[in-house]
Protein backbone atom coordinates (compact mmCIF):
# COMPACT_ATOMS: atom_id res chain seq x y z
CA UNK A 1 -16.72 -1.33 -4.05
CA UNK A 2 -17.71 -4.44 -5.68
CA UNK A 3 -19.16 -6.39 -8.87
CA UNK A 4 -18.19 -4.14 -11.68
CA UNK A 5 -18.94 -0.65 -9.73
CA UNK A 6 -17.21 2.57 -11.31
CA UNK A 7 -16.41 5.33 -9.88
CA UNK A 8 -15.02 8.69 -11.24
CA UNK A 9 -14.60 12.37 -11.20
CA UNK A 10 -14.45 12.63 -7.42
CA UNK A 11 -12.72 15.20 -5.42
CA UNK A 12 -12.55 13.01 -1.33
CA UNK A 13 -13.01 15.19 1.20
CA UNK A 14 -12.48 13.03 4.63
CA UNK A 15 -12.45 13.07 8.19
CA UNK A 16 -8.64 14.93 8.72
CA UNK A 17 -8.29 13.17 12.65
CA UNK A 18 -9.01 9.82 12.11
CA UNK A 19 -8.93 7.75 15.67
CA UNK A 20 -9.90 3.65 15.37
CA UNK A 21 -9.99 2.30 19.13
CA UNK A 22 -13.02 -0.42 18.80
CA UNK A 23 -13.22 -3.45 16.60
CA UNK A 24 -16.13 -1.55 15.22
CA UNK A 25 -17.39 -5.14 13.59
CA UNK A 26 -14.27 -6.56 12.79
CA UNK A 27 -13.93 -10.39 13.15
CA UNK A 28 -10.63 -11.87 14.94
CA UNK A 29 -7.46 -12.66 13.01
CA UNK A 30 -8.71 -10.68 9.81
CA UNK A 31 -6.98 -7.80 8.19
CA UNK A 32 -8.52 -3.86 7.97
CA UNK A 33 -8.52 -2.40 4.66
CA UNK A 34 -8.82 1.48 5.42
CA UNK A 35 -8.85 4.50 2.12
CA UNK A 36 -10.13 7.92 2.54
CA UNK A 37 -12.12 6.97 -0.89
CA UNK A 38 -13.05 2.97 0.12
CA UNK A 39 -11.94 0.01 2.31
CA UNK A 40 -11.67 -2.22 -0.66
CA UNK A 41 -12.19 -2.75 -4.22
CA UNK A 42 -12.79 -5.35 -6.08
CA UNK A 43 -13.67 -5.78 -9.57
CA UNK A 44 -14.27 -2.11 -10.05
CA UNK A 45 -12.65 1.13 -11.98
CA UNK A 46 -11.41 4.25 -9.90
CA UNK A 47 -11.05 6.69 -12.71
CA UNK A 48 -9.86 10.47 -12.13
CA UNK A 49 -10.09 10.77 -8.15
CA UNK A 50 -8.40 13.20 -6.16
CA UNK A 51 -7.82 13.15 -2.56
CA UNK A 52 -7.73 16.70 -1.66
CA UNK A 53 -4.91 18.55 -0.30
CA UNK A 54 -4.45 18.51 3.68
CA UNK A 55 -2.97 16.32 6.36
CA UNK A 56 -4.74 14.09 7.42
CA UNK A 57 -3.54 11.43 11.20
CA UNK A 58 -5.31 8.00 11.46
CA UNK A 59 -4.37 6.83 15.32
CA UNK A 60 -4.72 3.36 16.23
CA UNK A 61 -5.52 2.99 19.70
CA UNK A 62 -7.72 1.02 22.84
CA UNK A 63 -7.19 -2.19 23.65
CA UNK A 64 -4.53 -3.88 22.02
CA UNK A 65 -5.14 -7.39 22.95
CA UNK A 66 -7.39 -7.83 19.53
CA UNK A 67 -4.70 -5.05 17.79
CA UNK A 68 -2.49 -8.44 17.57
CA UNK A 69 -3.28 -10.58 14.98
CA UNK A 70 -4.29 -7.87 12.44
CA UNK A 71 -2.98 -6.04 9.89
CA UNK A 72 -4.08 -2.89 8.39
CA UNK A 73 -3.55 -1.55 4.99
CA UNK A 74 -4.12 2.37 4.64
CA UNK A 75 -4.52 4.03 1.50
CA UNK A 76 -4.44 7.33 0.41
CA UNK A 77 -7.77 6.34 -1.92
CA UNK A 78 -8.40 2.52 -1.01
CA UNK A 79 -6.74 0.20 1.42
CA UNK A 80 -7.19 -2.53 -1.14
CA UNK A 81 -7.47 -2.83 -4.93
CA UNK A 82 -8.29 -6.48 -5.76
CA UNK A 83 -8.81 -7.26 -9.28
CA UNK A 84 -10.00 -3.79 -10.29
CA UNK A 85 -8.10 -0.94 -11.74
CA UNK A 86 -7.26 2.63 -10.85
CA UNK A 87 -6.61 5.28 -13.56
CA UNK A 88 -6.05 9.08 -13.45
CA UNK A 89 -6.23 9.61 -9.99
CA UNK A 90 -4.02 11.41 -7.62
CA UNK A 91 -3.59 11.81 -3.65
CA UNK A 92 -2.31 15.20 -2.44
CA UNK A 93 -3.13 14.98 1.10
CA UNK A 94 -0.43 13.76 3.17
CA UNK A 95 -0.66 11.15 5.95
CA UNK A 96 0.15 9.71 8.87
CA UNK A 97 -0.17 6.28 10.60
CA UNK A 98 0.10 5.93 14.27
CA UNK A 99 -0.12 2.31 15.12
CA UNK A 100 -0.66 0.55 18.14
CA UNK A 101 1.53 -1.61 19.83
CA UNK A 102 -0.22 -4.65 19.34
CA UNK A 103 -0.73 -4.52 15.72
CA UNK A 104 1.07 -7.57 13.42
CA UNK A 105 2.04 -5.26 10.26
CA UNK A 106 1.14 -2.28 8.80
CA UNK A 107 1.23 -0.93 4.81
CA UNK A 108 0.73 2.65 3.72
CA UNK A 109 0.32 3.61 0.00
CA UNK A 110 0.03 6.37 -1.52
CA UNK A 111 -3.02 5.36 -3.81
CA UNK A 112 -3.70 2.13 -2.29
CA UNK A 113 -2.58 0.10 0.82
CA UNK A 114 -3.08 -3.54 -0.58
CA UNK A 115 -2.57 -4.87 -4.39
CA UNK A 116 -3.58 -7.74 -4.40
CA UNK A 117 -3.93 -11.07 -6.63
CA UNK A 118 -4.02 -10.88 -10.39
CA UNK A 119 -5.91 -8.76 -12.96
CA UNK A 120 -5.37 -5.59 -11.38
CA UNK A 121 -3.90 -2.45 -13.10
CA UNK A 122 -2.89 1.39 -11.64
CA UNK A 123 -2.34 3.49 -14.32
CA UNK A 124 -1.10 7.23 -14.65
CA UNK A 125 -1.67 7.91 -11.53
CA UNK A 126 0.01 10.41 -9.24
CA UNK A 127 0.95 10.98 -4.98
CA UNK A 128 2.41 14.25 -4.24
CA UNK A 129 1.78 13.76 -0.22
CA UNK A 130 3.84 12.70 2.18
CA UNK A 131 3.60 9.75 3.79
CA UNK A 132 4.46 8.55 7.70
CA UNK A 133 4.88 5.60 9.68
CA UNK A 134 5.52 6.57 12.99
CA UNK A 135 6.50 4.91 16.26
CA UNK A 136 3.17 3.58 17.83
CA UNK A 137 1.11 6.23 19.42
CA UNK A 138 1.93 4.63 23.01
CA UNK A 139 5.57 4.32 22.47
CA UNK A 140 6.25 0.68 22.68
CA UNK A 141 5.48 -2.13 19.48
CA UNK A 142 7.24 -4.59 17.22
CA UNK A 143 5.46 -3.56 14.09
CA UNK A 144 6.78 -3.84 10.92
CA UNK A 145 5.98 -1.06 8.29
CA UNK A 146 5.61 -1.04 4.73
CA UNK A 147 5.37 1.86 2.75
CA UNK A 148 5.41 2.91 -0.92
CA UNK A 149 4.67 5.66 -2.76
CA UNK A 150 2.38 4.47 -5.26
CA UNK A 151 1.01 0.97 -3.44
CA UNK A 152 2.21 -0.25 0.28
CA UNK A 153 2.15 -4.70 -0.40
CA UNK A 154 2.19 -5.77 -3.83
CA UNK A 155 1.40 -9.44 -3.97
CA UNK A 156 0.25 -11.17 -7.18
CA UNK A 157 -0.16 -14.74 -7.41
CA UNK A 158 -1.76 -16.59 -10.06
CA UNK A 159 -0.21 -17.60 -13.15
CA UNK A 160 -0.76 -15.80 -16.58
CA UNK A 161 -2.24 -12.97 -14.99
CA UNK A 162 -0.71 -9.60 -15.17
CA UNK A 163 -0.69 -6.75 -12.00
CA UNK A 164 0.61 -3.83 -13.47
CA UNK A 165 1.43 -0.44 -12.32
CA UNK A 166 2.22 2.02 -15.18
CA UNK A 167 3.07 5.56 -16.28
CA UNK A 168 2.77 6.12 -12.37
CA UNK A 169 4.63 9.44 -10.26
CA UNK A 170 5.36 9.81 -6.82
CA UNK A 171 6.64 12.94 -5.83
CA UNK A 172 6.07 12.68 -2.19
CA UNK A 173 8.60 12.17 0.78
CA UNK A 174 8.16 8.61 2.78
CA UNK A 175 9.13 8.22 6.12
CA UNK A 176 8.87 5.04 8.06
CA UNK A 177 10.26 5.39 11.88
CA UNK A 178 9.35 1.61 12.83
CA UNK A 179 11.31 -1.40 13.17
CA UNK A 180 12.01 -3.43 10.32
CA UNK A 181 10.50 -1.18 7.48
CA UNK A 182 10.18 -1.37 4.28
CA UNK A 183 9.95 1.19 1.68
CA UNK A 184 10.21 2.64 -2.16
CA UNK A 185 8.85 5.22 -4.09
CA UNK A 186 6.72 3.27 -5.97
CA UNK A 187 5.95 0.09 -3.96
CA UNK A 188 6.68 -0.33 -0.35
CA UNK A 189 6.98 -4.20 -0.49
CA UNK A 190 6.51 -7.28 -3.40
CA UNK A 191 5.62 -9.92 -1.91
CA UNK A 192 5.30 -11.96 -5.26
CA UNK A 193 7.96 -14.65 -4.93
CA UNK A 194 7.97 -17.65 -7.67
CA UNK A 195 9.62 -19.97 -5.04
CA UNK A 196 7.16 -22.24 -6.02
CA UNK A 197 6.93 -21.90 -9.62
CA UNK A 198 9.14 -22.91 -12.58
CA UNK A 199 11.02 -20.68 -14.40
CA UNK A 200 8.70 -20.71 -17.37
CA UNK A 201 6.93 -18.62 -15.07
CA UNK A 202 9.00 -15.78 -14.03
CA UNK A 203 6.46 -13.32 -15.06
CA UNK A 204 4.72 -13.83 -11.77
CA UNK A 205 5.48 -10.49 -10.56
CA UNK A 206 4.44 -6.82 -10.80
CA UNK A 207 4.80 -5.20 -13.95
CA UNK A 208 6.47 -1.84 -13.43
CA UNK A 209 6.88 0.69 -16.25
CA UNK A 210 7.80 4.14 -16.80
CA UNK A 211 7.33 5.09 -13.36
CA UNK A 212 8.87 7.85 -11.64
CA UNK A 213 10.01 8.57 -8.15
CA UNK A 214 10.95 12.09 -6.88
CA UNK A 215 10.34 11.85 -3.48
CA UNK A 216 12.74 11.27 -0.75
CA UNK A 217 12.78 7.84 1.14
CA UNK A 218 13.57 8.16 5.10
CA UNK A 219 13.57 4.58 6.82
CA UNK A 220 15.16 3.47 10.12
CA UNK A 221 14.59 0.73 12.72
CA UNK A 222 13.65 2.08 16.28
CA UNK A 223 15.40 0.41 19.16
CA UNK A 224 13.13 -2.72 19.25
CA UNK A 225 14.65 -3.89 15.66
């Protein structure tokens, strides 16, 4: 979704078995951006969506050799929201990542995999699924794994912008069996570090307020951490 595209009032019905074993067009070294609603949006609205109630599995799998410089960003209605805003919506599916061995990091979120940037805004929105990260469908792996209720990686960084998330409830159970994860009820991960900014500009983080998490948080490192 891009160049001021809106899109509301959706109930998302998608494929429950999801299995990704191709490139399917994918260049090398970039990162997939996968939501049962869209890959990616950028300067667009999301207003009152609903993922529908279910469980849905997306498998990672074939050869891993090009699985190793990517990662992927899942989302339970976009894998990335890039200077665009989400409003009203809610995800009551619940889902599951099975990586593959090869892959260099993965991020679930509830509503959305990826925040990136500036300008971007999730506001009273809802998850009540559950949300896993399990070992790698094969067994083996180094992966990390990110995974937050609300958003997966949070990273903004430009000055004087604001990424907000707001008014925001996650009532769904995370679990994250993976070395090295990293989890919360709201965000999985902020990457949004001012080590190279002045104090002046502290702001240069998420704004987070009058959010809620109910949902239980079950994280632990598997014998490769």
């Amino acid at each position: 979704l891009y160049a001021n595209s809106v899109i509301r009032n959706l109930s998302v019905h998608p494929v429950k078995d999801l299995e990704i074993s191709e490139r399917a067009g994918f260049n090398e070294d970039l990162d997939i951006w996968y939501g049962m609603l869209a890959g990616a949006a950028a300067q667009a609205s999301i207003i009152n969506c609903t993922l529908v109630e279910d469980y849905y599995t997306v498998t990672l799998t074939g050869d891993h050799s090009w699985w190793s410089t990517e990662c992927l960003y899942l989302g339970g209605l976009v894998g990335e929201l890039e200077q665009a805003d989400m409003s009203l919506c809610t995800n009551n599916g619940s889902i599951t990542l099975r990586p593959h061995e090869g892959m260099l990091a993965l991020a679930l979120g509830g509503l959305a995999g990826n925040v990136m940037h500036y300008e971007c805004s999730i506001d009273r929105c809802r998850n009540n699924g559950e949300l896993y990260i399990l070992d790698a469908a094969d067994g083996g792996g180094n992966t990390s794994a990110i995974v937050g209720g609300i958003a997966g990686y949070v990273k903004d960084e430009r000055v004087g912008t604001v990424l907000a998330i707001m008014n925001c409830e996650n009532n769904g159970n995370i679990y994250a069996i993976r070395p090295h994860p990293r989890c919360g009820g709201i965000i999985g991960y902020n990457d949004s570090d001012g080590t190279d900014i002045d104090w002046d500009h502290w702001f240069l983080c998420p704004y987070v307020h009058n959010c809620l998490n109910n949902g239980n948080i079950i994280a632990y490192g598997t014998e490769n951490d």
